[in-house]
Protein backbone atom coordinates (compact mmCIF):
# COMPACT_ATOMS: atom_id res chain seq x y z
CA UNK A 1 -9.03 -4.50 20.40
CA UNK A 2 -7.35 -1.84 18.87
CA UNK A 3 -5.68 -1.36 15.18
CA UNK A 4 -2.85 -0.08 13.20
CA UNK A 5 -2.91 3.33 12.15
CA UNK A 6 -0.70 3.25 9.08
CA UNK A 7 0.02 5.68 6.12
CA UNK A 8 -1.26 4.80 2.24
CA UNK A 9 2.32 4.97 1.22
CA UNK A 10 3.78 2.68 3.59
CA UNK A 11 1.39 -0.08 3.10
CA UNK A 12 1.85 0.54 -0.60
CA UNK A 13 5.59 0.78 0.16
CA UNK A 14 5.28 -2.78 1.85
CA UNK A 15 3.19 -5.10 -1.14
CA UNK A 16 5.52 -3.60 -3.12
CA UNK A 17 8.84 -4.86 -1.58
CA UNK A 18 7.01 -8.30 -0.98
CA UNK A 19 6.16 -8.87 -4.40
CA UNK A 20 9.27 -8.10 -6.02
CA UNK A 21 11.09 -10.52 -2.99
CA UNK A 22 9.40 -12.97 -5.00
CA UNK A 23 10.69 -12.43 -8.27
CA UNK A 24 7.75 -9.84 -9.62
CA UNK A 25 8.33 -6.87 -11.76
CA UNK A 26 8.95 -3.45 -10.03
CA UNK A 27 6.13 -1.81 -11.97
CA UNK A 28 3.46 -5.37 -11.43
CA UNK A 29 4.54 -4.97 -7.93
CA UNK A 30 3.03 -1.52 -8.33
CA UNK A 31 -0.02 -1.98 -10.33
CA UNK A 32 -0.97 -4.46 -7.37
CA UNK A 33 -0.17 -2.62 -4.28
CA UNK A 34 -2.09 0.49 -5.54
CA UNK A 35 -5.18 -1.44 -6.41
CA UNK A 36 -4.81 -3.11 -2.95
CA UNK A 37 -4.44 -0.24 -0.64
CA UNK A 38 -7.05 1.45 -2.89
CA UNK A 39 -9.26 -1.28 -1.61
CA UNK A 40 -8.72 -0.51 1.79
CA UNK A 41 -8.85 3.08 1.27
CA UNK A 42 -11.95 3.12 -0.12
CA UNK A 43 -13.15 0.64 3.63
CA UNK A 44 -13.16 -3.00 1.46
CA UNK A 45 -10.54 -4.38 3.38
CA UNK A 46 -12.01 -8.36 1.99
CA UNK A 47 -9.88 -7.16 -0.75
CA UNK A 48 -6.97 -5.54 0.53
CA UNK A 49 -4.00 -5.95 2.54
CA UNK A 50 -5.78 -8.99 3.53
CA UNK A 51 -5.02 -10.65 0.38
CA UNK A 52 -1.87 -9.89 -0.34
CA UNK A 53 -0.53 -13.36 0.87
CA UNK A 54 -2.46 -14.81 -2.11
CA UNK A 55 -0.69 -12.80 -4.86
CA UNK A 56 2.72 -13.71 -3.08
CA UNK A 57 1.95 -16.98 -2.86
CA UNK A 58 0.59 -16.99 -6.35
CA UNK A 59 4.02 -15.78 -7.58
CA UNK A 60 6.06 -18.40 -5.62
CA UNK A 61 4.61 -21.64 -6.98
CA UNK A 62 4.10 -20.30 -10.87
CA UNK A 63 1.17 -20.76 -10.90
CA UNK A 64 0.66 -16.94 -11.76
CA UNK A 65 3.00 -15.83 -14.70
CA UNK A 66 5.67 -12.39 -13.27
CA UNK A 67 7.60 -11.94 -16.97
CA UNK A 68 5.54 -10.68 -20.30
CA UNK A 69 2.81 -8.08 -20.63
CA UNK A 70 -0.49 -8.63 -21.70
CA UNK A 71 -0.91 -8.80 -25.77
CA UNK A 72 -3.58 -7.54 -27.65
CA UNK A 73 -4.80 -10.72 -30.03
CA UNK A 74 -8.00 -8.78 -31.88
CA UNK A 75 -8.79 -5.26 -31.93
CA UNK A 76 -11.47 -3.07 -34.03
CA UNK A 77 -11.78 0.85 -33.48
CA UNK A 78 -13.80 0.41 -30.49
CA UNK A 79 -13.03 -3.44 -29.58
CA UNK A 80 -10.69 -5.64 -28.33
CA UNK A 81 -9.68 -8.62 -27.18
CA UNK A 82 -7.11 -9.51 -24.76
CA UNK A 83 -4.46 -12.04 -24.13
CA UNK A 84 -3.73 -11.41 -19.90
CA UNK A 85 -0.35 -14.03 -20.46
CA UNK A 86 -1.98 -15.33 -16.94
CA UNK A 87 -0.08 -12.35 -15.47
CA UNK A 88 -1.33 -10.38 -12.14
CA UNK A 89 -4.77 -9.05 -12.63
CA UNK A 90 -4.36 -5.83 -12.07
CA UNK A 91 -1.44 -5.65 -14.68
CA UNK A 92 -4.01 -7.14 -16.71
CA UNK A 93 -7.13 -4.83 -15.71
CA UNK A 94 -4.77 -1.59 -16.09
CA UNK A 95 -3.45 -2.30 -19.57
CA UNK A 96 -7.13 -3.71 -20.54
CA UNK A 97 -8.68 0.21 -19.44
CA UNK A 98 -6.12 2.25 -20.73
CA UNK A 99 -7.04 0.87 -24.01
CA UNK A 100 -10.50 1.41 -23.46
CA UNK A 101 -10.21 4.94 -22.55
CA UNK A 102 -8.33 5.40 -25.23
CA UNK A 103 -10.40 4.03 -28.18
CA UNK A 104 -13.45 5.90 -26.16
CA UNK A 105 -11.71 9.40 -26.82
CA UNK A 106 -11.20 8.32 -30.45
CA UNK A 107 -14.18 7.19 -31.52
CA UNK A 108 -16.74 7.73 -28.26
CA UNK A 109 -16.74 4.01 -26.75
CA UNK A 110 -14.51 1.28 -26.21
CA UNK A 111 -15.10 -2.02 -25.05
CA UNK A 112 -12.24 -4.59 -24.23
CA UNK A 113 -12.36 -8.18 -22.72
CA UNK A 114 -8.92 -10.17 -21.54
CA UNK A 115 -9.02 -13.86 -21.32
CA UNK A 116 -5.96 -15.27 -19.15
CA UNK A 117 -6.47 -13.15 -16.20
CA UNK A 118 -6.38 -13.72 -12.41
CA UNK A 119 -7.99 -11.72 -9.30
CA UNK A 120 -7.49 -8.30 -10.05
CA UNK A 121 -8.94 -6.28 -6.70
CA UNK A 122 -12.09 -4.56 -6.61
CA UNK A 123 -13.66 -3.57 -9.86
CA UNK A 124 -14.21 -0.30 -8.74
CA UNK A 125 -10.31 0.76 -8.83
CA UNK A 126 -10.42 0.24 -12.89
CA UNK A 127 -14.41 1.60 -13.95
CA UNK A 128 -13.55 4.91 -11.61
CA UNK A 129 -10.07 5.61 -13.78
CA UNK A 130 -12.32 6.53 -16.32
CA UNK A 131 -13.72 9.77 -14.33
CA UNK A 132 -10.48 11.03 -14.80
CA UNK A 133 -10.77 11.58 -18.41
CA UNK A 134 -15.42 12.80 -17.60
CA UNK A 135 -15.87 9.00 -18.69
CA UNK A 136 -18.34 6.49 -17.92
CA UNK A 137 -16.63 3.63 -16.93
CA UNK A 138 -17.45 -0.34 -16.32
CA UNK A 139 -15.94 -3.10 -15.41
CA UNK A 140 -16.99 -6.83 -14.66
CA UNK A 141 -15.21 -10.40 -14.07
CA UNK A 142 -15.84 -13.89 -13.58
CA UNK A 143 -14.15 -15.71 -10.16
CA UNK A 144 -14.54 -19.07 -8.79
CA UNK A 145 -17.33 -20.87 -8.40
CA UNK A 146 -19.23 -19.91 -4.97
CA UNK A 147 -22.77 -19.11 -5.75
CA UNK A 148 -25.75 -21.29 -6.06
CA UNK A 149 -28.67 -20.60 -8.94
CA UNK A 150 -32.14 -20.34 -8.00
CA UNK A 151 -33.62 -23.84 -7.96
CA UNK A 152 -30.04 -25.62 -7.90
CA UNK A 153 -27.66 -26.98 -5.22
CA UNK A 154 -24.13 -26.65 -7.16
CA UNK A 155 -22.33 -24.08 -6.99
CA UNK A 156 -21.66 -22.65 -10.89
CA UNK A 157 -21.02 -18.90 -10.58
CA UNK A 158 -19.14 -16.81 -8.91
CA UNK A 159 -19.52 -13.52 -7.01
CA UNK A 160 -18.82 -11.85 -10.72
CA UNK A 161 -19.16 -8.27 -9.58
CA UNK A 162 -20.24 -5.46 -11.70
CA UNK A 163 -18.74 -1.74 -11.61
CA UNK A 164 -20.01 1.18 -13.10
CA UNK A 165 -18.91 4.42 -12.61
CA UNK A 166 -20.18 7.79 -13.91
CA UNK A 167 -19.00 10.93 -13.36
CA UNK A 168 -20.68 14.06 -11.81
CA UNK A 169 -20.22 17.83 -11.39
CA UNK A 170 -17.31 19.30 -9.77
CA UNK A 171 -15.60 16.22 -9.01
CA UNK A 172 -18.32 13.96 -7.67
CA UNK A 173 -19.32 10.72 -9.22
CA UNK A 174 -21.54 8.03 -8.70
CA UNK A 175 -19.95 4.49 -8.29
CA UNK A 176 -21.80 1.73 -8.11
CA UNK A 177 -19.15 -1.40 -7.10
CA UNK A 178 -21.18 -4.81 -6.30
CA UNK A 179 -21.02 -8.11 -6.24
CA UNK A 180 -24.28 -10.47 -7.76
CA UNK A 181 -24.03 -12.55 -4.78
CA UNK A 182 -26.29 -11.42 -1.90
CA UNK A 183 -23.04 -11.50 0.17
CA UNK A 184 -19.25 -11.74 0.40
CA UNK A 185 -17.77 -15.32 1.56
CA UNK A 186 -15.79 -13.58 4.13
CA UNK A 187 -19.06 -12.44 6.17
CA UNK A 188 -20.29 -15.31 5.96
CA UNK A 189 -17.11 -16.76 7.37
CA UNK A 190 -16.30 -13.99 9.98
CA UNK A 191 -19.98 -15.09 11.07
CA UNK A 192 -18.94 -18.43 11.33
CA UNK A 193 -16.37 -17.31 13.41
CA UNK A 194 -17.79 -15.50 15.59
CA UNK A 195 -20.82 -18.35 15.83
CA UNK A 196 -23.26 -16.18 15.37
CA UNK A 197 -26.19 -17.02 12.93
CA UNK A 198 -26.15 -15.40 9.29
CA UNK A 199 -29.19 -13.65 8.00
CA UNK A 200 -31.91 -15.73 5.62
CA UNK A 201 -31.00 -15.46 1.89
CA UNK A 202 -27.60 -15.05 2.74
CA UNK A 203 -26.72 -18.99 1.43
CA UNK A 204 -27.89 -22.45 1.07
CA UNK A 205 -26.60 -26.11 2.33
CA UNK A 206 -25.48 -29.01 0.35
CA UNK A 207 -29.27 -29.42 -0.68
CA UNK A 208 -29.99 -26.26 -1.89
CA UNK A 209 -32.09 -25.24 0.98
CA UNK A 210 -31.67 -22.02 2.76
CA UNK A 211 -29.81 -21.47 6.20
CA UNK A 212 -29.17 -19.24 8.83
CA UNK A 213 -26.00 -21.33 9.44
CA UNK A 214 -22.78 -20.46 7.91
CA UNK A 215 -21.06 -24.27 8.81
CA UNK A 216 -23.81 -25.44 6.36
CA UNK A 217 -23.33 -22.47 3.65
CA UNK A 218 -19.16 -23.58 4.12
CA UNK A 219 -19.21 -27.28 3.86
CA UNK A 220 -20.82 -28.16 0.89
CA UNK A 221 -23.53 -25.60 -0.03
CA UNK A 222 -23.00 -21.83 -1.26
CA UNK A 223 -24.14 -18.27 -1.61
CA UNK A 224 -27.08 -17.38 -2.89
CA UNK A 225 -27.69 -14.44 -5.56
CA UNK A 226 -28.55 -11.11 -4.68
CA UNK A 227 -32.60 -11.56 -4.23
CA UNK A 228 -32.10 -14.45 -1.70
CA UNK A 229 -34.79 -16.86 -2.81
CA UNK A 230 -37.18 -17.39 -5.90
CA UNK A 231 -39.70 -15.63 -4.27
CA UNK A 232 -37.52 -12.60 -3.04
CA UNK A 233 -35.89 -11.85 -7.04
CA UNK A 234 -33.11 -14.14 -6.22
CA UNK A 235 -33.47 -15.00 -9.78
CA UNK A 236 -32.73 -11.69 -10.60
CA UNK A 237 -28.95 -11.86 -9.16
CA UNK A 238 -28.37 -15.15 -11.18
CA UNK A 239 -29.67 -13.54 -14.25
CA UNK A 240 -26.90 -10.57 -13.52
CA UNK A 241 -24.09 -13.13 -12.32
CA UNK A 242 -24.97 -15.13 -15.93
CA UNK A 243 -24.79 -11.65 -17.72
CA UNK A 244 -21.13 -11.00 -16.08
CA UNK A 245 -20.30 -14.22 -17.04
CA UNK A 246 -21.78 -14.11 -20.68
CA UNK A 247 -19.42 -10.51 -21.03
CA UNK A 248 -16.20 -12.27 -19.17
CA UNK A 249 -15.28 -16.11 -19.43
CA UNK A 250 -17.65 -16.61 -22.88
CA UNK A 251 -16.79 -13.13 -25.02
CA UNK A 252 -13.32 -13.85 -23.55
CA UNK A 253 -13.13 -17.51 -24.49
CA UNK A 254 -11.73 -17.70 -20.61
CA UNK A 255 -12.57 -20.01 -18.51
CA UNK A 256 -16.32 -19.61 -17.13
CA UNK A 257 -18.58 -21.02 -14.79
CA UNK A 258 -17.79 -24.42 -12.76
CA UNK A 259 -14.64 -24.63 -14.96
CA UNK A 260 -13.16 -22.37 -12.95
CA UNK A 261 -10.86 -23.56 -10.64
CA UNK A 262 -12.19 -23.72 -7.34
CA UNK A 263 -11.40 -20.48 -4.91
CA UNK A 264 -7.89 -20.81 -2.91
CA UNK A 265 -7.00 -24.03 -4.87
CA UNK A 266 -4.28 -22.80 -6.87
CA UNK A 267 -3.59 -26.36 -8.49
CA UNK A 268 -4.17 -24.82 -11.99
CA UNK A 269 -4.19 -21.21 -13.98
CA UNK A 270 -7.40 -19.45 -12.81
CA UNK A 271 -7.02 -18.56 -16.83
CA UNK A 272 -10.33 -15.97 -15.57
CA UNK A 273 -12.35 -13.10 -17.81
CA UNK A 274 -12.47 -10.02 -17.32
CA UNK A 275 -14.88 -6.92 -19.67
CA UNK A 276 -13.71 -2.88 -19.35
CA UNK A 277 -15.33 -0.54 -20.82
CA UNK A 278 -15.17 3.16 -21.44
CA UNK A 279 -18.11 5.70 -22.58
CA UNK A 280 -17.49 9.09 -23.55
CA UNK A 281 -20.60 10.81 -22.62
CA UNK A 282 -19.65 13.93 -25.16
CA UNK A 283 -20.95 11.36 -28.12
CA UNK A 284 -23.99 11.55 -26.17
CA UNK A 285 -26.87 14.41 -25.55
CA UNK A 286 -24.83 17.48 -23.76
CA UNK A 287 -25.06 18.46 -20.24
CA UNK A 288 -24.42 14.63 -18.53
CA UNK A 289 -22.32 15.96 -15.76
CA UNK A 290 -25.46 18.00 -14.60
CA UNK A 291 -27.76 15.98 -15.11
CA UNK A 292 -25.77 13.15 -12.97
CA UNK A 293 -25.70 15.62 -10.32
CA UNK A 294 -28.91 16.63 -10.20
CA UNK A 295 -30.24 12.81 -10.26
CA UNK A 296 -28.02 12.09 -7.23
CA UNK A 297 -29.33 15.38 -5.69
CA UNK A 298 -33.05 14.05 -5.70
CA UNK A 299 -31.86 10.73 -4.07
CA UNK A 300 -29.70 12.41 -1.36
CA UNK A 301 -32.00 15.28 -0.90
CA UNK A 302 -34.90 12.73 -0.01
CA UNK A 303 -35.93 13.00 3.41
CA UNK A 304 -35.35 9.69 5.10
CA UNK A 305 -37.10 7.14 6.68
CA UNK A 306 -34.22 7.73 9.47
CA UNK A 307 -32.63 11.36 10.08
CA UNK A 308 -29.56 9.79 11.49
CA UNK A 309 -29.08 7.38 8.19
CA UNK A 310 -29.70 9.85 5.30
CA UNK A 311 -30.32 8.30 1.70
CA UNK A 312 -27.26 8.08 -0.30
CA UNK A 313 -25.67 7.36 -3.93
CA UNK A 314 -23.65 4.40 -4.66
CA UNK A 315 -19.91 5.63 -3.87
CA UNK A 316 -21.08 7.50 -0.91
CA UNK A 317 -20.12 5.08 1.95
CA UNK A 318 -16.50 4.88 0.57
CA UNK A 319 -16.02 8.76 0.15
CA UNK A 320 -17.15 8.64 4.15
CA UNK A 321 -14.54 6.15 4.74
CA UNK A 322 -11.83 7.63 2.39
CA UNK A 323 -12.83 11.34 4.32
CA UNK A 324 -11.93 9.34 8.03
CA UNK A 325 -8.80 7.70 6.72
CA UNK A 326 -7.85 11.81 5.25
CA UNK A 327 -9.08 12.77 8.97
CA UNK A 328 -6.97 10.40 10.95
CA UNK A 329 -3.78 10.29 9.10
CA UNK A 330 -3.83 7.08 7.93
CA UNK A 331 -5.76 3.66 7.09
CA UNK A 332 -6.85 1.88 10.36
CA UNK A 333 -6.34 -2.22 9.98
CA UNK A 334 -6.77 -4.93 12.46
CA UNK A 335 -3.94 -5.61 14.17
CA UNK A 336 -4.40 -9.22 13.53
CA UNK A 337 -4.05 -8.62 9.73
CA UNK A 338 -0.74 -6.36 10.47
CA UNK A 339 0.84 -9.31 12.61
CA UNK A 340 -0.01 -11.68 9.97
CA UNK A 341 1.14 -10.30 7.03
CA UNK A 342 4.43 -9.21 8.78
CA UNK A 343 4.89 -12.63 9.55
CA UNK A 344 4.97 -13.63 5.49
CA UNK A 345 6.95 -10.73 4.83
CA UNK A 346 9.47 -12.14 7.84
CA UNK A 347 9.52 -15.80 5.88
CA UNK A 348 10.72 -13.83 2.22
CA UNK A 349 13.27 -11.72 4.12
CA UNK A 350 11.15 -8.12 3.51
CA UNK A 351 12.20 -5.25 5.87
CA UNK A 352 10.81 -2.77 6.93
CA UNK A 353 7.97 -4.27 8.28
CA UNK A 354 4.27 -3.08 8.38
CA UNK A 355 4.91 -0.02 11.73
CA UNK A 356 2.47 -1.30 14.83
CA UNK A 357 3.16 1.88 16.83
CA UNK A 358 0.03 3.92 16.10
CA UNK A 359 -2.94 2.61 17.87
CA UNK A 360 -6.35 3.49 17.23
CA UNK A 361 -9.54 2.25 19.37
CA UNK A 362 -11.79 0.38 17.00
């Protein structure tokens, strides 16, 4: 099977013109497409082109707002809190770091939480725009419900990723961009799929025991935190997914654990929380940039276990991927996805479509 070779711009060109089709603000349509293909770009295609049907479809029924910007409600020199109007998360995450960044070069740090806030891409995209202004940057949210504590059998947290990223000498950076799940839903459902087994520690059934089969992590039990079991440290991942959603749905006053709605039922306002923050390292002993370097220098310096799989730095396996996309012109997709999301753009009368001409071998 081969995919799409297509260009940054045109797939950005693309969300664009299907999210205003549905009634979305020019620059919302924007703020979403660039976090999207910036997903892809950076080889997390779960969260990607691949979703954009959600945000249209979001937009359609009204159940995500398109009109309004978000509002600041409470604000200190180095704190605030944000109302997101339920608009498109990325609207939301963008306005939210801006304003961190911004109290952070007034007064060293700032810290700013949204309540009223839906998916919003990776996390990555907004803790990385702080490197542009040699900031530390973080960023965190809650989502639906889809992971299982240690010792339960109900699903009360969600993946609730955490993003932190620091920046480095002569434009590198370290950027760490993880969920506190052990896994993704989608591999678990691609192995499903495929009907192949998943690995142990992976997820649990209905009971709370773990399995190796994804029907039984899908219908009725969950993920497990990053750990696995008790007596791997899974307990360590719930402690992390509880801290993400201590800074998001409860500093927020969003919506937080099993009160979130449940993921792809859109029969009420996800109303999620989101947490951005900004660090300005210069408040801070001098020299960080080197430092950073030199700390990632030891790690990727290390001889390895494997010559062929050197050790590397969080942010490493997407500056490979970014590097091949630069290399081959373009960012490769499944031609599955292309087909598919031409098709929804087909039903809202977008044209151009998403080009299929370019092939690449997989």
């Amino acid at each position: 099977m081969s995919r799409c070779l297509i260009s940054q711009l045109e797939v950005q060109g693309f969300i664009e013109r299907c999210m205003t089709a549905v009634g979305t603000k020019a620059h919302h349509a924007r703020s979403l497409a660039e976090v999207l293909v910036e997903g892809d770009h950076r080889g997390h295609y779960s969260h990607g082109l691949n979703r954009m049907d959600m945000y249209v479809k979001d937009i359609q029924t009204g159940i995500c707002a398109k009109d309004g910007e978000p509002e600041v409600e409470k604000e200190s020199v180095a704190t605030a809190l944000v109302d997101g109007k339920n608009l498109l998360g990325p609207v939301v995450g963008n306005f939210c770091m801006n304003l961190a960044i911004k109290k952070a070069k007034e007064v060293g740090i700032g810290w700013v939480v949204a309540h009223g806030s839906n998916h919003y891409g990776i996390a990555g995209y907004y803790s990385m725009q702080a490197l542009k202004e040699n900031m530390i940057g973080m960023s965190f949210t809650n989502t639906s419900p889809l992971v299982v504590p240690t010792r339960g059998k109900e699903c009360t947290l969600g993946t609730n990723p955490i993003s932190v990223a620091a920046p480095a000498k002569d434009g590198d950076s370290f950027v760490l961009d993880m969920a506190t799940s052990a896994v993704a839903l989608g591999k678990v459902e691609l192995h499903d799929r495929r009907g192949d087994t998943i690995p142990e520690g992976w997820g649990c059934d209905a009971e709370g025991k773990l399995t190796t089969d994804p029907k039984r992590v899908l219908s009725g039990g969950g993920l497990l935190p990053i750990g696995g079991s008790e007596a791997t440290g899974g307990y360590k991942g719930y402690g992390l997914g509880m801290m993400v959603e201590m800074f998001c749905g409860i500093l927020a006053g969003a919506n937080y654990s099993k009160h979130v709605r449940t993921w792809k039922v859109t029969d009420r306002v996800a109303n999620l929380g989101q947490c951005f923050v900004a660090i300005n390292p210069e408040n801070f002993a001098g020299g960080f940039n080197d430092r950073m370097s030199d700390l990632m220098s030891i790690h990727r310096g290390m001889e390895p276990v494997d010559s062929d799989s050197p050790v590397l730095a969080a942010g490493d396996p997407e500056r490979t991927n970014m590097k091949k996309c630069e290399e081959i012109g373009g960012i490769p997709y499944h031609i599955n996805v292309v087909k598919y999301m031409n098709n929804c753009a087909e039903k809202i009368g977008v044209s151009p479509l998403l080009p299929c001409d370019k092939l690449v071998p997989m």
